[in-house]
N, C-alpha and C. Protein backbone atom coordinates (compact mmCIF):
# COMPACT_ATOMS: atom_id res chain seq x y z
N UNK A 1 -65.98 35.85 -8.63
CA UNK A 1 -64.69 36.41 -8.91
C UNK A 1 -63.63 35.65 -8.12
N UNK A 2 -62.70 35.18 -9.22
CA UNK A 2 -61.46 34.36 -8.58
C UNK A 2 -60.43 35.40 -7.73
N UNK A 3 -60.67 36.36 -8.49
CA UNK A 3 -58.95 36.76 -7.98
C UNK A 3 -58.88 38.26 -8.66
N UNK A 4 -57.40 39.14 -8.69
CA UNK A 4 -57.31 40.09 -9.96
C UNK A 4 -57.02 39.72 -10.93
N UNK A 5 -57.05 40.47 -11.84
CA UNK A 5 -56.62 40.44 -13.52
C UNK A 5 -55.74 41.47 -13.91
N UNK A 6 -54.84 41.37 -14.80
CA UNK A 6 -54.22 42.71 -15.28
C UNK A 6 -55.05 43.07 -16.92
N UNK A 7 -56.03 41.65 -17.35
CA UNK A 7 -55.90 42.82 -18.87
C UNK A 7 -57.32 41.39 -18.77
N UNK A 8 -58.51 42.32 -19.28
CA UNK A 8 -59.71 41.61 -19.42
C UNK A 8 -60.18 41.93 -20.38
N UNK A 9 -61.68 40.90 -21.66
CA UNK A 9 -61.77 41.59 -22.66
C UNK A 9 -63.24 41.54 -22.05
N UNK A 10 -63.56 43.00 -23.11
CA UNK A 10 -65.73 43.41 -22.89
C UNK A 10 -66.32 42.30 -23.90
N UNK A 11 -66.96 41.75 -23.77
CA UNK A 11 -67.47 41.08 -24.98
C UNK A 11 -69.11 41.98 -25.04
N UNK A 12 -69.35 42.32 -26.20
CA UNK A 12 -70.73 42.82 -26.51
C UNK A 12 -71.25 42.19 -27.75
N UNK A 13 -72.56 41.34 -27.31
CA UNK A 13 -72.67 40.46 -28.81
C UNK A 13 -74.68 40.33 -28.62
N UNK A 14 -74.78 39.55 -29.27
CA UNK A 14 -75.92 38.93 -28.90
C UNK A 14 -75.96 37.45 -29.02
N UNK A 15 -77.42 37.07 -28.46
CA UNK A 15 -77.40 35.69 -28.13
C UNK A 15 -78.68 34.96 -29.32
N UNK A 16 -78.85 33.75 -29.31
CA UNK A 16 -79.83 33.07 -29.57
C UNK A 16 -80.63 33.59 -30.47
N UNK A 17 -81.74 34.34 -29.45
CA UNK A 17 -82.35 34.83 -29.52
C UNK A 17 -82.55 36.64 -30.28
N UNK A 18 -81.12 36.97 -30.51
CA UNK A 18 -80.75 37.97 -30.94
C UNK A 18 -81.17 38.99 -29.50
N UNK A 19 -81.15 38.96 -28.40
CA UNK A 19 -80.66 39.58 -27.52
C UNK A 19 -79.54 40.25 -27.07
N UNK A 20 -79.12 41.43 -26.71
CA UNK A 20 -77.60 42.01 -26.79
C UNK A 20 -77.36 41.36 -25.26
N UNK A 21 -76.06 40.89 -25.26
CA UNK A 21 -75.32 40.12 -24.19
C UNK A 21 -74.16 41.37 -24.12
N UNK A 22 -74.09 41.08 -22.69
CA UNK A 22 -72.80 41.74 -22.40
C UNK A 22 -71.96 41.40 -21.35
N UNK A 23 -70.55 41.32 -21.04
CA UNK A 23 -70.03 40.49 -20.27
C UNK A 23 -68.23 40.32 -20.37
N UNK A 24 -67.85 40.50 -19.07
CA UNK A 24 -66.22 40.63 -19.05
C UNK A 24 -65.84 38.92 -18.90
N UNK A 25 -64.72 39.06 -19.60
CA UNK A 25 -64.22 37.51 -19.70
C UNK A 25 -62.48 37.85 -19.69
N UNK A 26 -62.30 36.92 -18.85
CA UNK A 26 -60.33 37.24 -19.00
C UNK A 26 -60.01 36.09 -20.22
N UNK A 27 -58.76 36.00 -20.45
CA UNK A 27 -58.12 35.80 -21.73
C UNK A 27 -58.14 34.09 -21.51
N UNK A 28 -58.70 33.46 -20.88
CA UNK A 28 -58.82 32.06 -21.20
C UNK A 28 -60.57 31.76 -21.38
N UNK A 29 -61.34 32.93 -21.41
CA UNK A 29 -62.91 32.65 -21.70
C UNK A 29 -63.28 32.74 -20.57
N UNK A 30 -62.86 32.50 -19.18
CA UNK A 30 -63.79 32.38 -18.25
C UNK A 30 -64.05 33.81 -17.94
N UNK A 31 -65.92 33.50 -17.67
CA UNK A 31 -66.62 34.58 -17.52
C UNK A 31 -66.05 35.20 -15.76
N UNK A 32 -65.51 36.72 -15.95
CA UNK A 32 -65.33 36.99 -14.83
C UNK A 32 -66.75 38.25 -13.92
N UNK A 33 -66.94 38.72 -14.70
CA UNK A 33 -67.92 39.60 -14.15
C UNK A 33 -69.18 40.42 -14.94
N UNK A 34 -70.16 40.61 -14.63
CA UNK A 34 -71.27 41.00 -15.16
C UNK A 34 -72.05 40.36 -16.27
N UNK A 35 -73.44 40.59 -16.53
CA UNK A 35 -73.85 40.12 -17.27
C UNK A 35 -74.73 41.39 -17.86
N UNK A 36 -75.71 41.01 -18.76
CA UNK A 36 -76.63 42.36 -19.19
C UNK A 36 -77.04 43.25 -18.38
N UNK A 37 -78.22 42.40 -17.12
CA UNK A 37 -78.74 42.82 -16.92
C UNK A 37 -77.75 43.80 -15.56
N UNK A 38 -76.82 43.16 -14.98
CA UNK A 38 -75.43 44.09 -14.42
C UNK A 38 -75.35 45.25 -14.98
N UNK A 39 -74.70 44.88 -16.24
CA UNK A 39 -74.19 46.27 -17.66
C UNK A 39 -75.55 47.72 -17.68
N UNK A 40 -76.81 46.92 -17.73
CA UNK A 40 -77.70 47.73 -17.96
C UNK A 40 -78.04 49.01 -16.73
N UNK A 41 -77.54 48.18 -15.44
CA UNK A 41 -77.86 48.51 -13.89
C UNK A 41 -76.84 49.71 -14.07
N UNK A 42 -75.46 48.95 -14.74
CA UNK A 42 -74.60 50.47 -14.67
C UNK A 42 -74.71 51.85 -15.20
N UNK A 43 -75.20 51.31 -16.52
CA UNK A 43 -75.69 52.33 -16.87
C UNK A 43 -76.81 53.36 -16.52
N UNK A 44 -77.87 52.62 -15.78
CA UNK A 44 -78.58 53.47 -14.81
C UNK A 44 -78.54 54.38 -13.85
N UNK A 45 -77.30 53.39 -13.11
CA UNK A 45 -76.86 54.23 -12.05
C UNK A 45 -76.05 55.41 -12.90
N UNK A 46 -75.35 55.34 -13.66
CA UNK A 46 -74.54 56.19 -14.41
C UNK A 46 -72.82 55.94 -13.83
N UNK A 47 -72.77 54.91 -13.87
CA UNK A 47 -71.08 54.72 -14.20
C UNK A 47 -71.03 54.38 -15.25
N UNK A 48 -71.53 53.78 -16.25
CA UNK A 48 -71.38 53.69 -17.72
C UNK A 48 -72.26 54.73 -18.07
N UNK A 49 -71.89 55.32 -19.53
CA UNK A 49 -72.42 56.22 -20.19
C UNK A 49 -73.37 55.50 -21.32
N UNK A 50 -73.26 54.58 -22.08
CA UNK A 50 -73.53 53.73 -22.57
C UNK A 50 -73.02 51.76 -22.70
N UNK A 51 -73.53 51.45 -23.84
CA UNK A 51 -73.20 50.02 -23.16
C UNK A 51 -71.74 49.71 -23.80
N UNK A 52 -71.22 50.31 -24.92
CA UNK A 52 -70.26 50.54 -25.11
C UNK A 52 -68.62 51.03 -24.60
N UNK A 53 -69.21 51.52 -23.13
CA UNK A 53 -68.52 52.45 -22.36
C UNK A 53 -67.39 51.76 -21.92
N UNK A 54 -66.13 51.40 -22.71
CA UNK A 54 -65.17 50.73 -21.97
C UNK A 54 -64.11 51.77 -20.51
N UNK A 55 -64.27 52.88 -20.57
CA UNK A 55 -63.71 53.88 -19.74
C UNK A 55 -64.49 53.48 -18.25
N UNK A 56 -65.67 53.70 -18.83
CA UNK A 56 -66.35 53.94 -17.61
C UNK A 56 -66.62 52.53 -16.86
N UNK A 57 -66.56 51.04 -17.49
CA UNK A 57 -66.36 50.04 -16.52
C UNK A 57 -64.95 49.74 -16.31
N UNK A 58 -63.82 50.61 -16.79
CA UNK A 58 -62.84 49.99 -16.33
C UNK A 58 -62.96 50.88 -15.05
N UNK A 59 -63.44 51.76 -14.68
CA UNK A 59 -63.07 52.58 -13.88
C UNK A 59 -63.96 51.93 -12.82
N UNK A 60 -64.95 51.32 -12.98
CA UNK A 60 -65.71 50.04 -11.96
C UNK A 60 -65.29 49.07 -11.67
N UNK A 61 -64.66 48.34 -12.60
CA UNK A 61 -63.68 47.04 -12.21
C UNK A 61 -62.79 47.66 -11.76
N UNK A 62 -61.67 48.74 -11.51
CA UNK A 62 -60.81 48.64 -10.77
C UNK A 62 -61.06 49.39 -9.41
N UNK A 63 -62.35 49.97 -9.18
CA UNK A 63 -62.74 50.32 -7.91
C UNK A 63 -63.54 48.75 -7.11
N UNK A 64 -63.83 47.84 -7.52
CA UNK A 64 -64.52 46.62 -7.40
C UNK A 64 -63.11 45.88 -6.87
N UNK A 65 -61.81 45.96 -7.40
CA UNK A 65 -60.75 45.44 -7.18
C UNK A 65 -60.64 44.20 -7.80
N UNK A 66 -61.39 44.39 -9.03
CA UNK A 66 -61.44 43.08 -9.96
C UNK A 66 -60.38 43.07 -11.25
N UNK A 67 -59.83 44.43 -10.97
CA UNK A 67 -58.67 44.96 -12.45
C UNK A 67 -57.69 45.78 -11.20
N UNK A 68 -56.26 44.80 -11.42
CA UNK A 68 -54.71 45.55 -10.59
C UNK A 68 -54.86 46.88 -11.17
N UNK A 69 -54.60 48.07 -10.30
CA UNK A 69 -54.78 49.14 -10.72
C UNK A 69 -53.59 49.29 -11.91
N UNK A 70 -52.69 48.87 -12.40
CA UNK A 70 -51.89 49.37 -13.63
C UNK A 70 -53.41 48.00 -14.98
N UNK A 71 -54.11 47.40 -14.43
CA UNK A 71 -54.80 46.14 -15.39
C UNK A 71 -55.91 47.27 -16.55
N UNK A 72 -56.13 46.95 -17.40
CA UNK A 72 -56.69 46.99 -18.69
C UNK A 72 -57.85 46.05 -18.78
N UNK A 73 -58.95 46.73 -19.39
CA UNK A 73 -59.93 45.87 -20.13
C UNK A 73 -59.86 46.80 -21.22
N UNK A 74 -60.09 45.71 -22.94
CA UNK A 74 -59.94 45.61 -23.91
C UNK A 74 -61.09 45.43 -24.78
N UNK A 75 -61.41 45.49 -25.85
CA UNK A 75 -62.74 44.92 -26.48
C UNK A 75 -62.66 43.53 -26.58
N UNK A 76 -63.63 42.79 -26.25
CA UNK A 76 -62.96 41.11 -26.34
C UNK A 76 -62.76 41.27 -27.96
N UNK A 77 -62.89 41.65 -28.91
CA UNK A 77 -62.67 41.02 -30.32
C UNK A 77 -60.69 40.91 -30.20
N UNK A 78 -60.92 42.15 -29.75
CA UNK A 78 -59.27 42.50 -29.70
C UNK A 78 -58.78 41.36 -28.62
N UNK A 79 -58.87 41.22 -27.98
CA UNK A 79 -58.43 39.90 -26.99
C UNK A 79 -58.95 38.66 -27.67
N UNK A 80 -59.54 38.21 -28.17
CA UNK A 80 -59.78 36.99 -29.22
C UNK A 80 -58.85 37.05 -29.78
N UNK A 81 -59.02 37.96 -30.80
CA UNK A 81 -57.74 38.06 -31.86
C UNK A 81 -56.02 38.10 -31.00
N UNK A 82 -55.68 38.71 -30.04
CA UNK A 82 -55.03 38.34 -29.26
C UNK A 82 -53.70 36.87 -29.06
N UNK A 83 -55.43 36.31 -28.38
CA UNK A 83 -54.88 34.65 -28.10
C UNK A 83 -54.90 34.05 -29.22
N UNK A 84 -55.16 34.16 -30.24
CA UNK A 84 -55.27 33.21 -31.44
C UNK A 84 -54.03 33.58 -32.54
N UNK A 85 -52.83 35.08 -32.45
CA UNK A 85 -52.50 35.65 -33.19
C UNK A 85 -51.10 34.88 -32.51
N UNK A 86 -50.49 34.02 -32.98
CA UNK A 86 -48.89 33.54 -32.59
C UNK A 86 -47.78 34.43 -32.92
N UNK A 87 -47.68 35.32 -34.34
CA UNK A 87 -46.57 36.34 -33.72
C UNK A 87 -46.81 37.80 -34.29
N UNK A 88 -48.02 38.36 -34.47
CA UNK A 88 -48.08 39.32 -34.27
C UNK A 88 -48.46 39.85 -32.87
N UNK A 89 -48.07 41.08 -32.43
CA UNK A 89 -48.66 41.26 -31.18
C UNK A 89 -50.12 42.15 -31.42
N UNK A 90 -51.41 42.16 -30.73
CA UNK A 90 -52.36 42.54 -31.38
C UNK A 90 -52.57 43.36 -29.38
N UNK A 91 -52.16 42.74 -28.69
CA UNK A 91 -52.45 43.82 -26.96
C UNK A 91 -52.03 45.20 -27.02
N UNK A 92 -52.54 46.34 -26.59
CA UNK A 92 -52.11 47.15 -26.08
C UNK A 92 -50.63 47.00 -25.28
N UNK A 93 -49.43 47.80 -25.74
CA UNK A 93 -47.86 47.41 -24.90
C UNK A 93 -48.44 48.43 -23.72
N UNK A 94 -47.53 47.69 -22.61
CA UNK A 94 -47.20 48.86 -21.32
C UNK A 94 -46.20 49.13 -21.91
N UNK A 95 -45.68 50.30 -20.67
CA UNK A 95 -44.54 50.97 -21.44
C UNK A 95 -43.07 49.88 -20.69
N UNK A 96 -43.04 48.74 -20.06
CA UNK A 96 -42.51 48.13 -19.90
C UNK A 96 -41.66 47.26 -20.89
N UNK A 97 -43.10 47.37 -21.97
CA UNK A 97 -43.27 46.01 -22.97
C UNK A 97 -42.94 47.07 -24.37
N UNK A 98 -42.69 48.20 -24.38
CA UNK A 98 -43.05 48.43 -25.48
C UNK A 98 -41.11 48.47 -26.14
N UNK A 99 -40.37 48.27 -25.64
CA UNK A 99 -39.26 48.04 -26.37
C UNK A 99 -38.83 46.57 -26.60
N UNK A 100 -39.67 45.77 -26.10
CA UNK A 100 -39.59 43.79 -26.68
C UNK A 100 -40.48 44.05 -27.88
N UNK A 101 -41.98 44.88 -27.40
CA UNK A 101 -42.61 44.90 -28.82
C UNK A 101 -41.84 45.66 -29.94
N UNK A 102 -41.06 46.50 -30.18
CA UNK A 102 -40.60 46.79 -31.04
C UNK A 102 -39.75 45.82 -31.82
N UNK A 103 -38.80 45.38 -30.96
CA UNK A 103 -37.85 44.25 -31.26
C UNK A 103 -38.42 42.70 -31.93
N UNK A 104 -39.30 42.30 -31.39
CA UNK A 104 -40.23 41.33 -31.76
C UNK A 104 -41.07 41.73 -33.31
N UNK A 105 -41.59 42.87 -33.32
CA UNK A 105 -42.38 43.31 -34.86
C UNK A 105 -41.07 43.63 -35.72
N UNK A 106 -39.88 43.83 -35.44
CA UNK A 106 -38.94 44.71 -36.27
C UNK A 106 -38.42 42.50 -36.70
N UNK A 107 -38.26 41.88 -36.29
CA UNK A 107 -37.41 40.58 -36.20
C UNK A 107 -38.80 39.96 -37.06
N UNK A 108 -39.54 39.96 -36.76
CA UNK A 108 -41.01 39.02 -37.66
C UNK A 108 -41.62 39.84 -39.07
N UNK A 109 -40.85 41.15 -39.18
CA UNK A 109 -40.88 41.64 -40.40
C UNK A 109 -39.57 41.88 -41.09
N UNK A 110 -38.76 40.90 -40.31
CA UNK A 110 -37.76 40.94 -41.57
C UNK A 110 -38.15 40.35 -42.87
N UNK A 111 -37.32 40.17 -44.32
CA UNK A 111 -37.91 39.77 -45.56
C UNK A 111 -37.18 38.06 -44.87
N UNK A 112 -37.99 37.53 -45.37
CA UNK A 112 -38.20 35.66 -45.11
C UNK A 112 -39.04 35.08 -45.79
N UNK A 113 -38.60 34.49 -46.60
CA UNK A 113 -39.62 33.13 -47.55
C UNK A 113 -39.29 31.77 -47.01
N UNK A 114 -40.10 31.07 -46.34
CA UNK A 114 -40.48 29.79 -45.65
C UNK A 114 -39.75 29.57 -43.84
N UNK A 115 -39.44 30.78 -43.66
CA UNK A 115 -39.20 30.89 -42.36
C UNK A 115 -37.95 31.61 -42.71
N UNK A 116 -36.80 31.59 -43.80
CA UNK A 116 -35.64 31.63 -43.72
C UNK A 116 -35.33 33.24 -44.30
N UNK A 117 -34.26 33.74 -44.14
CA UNK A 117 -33.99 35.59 -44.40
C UNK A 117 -33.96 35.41 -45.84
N UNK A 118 -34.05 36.16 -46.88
CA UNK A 118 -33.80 36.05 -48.59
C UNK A 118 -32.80 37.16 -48.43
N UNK A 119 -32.30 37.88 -47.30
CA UNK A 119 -31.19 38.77 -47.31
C UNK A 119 -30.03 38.67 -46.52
N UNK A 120 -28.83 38.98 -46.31
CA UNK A 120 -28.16 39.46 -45.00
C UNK A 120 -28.50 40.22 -44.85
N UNK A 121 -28.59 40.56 -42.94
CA UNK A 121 -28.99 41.37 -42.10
C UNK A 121 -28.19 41.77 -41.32
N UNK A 122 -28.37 42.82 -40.54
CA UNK A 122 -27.31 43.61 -39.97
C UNK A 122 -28.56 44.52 -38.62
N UNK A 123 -28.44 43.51 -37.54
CA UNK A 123 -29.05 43.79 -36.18
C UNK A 123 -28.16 44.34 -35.37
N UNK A 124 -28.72 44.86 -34.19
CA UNK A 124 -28.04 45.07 -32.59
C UNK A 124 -28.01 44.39 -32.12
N UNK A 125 -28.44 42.74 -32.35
CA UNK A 125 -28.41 41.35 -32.11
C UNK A 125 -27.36 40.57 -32.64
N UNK A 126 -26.89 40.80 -33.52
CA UNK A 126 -25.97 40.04 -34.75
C UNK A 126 -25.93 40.32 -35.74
N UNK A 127 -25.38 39.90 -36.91
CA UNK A 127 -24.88 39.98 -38.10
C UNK A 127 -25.93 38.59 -38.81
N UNK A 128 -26.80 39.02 -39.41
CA UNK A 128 -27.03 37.47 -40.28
C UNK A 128 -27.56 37.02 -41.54
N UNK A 129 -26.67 36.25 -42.32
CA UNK A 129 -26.42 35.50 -43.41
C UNK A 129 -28.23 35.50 -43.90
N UNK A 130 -28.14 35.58 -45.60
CA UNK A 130 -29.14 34.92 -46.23
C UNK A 130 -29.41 33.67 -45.74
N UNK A 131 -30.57 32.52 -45.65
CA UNK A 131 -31.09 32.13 -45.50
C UNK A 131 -31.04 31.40 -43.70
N UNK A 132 -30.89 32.37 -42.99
CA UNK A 132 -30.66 31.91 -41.45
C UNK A 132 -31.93 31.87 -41.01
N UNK A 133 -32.70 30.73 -40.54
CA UNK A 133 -34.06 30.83 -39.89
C UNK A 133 -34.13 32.16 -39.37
N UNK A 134 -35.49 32.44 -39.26
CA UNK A 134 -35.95 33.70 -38.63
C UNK A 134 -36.13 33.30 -36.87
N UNK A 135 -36.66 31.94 -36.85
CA UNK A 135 -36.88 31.40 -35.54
C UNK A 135 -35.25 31.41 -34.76
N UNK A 136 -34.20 31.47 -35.50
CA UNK A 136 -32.74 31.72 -34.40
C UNK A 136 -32.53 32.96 -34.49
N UNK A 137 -33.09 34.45 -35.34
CA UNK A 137 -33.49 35.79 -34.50
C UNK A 137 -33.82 35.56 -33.56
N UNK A 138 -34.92 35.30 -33.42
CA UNK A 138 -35.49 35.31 -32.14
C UNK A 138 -35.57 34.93 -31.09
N UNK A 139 -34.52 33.72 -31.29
CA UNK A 139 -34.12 32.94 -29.96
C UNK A 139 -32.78 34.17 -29.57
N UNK A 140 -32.15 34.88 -30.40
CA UNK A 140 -31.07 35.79 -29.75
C UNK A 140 -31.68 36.81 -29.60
N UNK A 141 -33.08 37.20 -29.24
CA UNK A 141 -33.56 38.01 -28.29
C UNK A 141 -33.24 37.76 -27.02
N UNK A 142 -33.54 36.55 -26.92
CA UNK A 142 -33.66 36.13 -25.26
C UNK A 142 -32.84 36.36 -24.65
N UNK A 143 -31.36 36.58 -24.71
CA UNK A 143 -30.36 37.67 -23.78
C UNK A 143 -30.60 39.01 -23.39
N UNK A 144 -31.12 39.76 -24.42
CA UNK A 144 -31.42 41.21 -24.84
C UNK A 144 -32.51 41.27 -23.82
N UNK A 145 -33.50 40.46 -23.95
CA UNK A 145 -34.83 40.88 -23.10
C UNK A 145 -35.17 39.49 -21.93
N UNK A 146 -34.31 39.92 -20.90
CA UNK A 146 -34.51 38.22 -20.15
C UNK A 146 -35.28 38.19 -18.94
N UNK A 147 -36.21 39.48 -19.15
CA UNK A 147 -37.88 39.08 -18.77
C UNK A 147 -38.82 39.06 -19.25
N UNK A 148 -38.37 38.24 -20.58
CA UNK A 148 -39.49 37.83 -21.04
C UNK A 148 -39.54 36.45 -21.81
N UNK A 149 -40.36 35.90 -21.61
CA UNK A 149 -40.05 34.75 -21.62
C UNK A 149 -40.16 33.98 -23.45
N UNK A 150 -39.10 33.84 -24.45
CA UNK A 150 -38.82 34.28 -25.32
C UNK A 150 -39.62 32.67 -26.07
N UNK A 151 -38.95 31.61 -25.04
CA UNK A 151 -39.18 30.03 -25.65
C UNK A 151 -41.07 30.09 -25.99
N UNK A 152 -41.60 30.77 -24.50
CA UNK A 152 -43.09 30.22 -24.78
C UNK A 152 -44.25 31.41 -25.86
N UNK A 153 -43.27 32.91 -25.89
CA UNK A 153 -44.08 33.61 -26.96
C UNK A 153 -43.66 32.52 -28.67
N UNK A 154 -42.87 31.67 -28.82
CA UNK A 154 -42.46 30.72 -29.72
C UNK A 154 -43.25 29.67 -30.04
N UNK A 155 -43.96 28.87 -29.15
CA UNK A 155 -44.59 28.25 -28.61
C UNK A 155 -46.22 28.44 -28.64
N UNK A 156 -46.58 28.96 -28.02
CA UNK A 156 -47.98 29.93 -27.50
C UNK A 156 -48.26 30.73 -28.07
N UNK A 157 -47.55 31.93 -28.57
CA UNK A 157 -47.80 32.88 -29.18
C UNK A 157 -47.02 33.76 -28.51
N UNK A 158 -46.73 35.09 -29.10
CA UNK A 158 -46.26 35.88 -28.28
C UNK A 158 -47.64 37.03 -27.07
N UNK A 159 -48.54 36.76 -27.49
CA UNK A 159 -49.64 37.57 -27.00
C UNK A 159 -50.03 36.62 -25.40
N UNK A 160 -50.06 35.12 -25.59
CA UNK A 160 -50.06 34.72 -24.78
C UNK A 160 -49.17 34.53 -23.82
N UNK A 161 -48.11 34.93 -24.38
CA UNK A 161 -46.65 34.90 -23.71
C UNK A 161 -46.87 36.10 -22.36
N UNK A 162 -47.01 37.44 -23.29
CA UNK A 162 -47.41 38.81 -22.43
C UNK A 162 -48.85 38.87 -21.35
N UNK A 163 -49.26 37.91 -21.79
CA UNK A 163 -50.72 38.13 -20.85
C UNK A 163 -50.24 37.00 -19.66
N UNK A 164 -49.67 36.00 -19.81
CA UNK A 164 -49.09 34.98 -18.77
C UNK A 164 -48.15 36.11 -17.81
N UNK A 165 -47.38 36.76 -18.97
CA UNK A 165 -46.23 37.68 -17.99
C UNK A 165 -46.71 38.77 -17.04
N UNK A 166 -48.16 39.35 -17.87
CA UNK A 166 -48.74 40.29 -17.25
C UNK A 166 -48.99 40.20 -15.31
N UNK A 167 -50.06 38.75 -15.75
CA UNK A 167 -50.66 38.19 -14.64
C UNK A 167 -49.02 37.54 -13.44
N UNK A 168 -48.48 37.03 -14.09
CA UNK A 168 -47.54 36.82 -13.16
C UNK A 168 -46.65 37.91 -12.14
N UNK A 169 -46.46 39.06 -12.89
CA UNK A 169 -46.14 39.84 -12.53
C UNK A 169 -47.00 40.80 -11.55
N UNK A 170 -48.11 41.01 -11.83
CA UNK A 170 -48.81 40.92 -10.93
C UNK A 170 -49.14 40.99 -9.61
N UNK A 171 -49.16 39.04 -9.75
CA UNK A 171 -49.31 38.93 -8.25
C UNK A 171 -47.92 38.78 -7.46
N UNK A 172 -46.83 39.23 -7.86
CA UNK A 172 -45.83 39.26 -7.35
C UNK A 172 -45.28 40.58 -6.69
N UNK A 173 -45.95 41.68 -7.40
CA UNK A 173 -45.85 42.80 -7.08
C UNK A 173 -47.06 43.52 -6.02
C-alpha cells in the first residue's frame, strides 16, 4: 500500500483457470489491496458477509486507513466504465460534485448533431445561437464552477477529471 485513496474499484472475476479472483484496484489498475485468499480470510473472520460484500470491506479499508474516511469503493465494472466514459459521468457524485454533475449532464444533453446545437438555447450560462459548438458550453462552465478543472474533464474525460480532483483534494485536506 502506497498511500490513501478517495474512491477504489472491487474487482470480482475469475482467472485462467476459471478460479474466482478477488481484489481492490484504484482507478489507474494498480492493484492496491487483497487478494482471494485475503477476501476469503474476511469473510471468515466475519467482516465480510459474503464475497460480494462491498459495505462490509469498505468498512475494512477505511479502518486499515487505506480509504480517506469521506473515500468510496465501487464495483470495479463501474470504475472501468468510469475511466473509459469521456463525458458521461458514470462515479457516484459527493454532494460537493453533485451541482457540476448536474450542469455537465444538463450541457452534454443538449440537442447537437456533430458537436454543434440544432437549436437556440437559453442557459444560466448564456444565451446560445443554433449551431454554437457544444464544446464552447462547456468551456463557459469554467467560471461557474472554478474548482473544477473544466480544460482536463475535456481532455481526459470528465470521470477522470473528478477522480484526479478527488485524490487531490484529499491529500490537501
Amino acid at each position: 500500500m502506497s498511500g490513501r485513496y478517495m474512491t477504489l474499484g472491487y474487482y470480482v472475476g475469475f482467472d485462467h483457470h476459471f478460479k474466482a479472483t478477488y481484489e481492490v484496484m484504484d482507478w489507474q489498475g494498480q492493484h492496491v489491496f487483497g487478494n482471494s485468499k485475503e477476501i476469503k480470510g474476511l469473510i471468515q473472520s466475519g467482516v465480510m458477509g459474503h464475497e460480494n460484500d462491498i459495505e462490509g470491506l469498505t468498512r475494512h479499508l477505511l479502518s486499515e486507513g487505506i480509504l480517506y474516511p469521506r473515500g468510496s469503493l465501487i464495483e470495479g465494472i463501474t470504475l472501468d466504465r468510469a475511466v473509459r466514459e469521456p463525458k458521461v459521468i458514470e462515479l457516484p457524485l459527493y454532494d460537493d460534485e453533485k451541482q457540476f454533475g448536474m450542469a455537465w449532464k444538463a450541457v452534454n444533453g443538449l440537442p447537437a448533431t456533430s458537436g454543434n446545437l440544432t437549436r437556440d438555447i437559453k442557459l444560466p450560462i448564456g444565451k446560445f445561437a443554433s449551431g454554437t459548438p457544444v464544446r464552447d458550453i462547456i468551456i463557459k462552465l469554467g467560471p461557474a464552477f472554478p474548482e473544477f478543472d473544466i480544460t482536463q474533464a475535456m481532455t481526459d474525460g470528465v470521470n477522470r477529471m473528478l477522480l484526479t480532483r478527488r485524490e487531490q483534494r484529499a491529500e490537501t485536506q
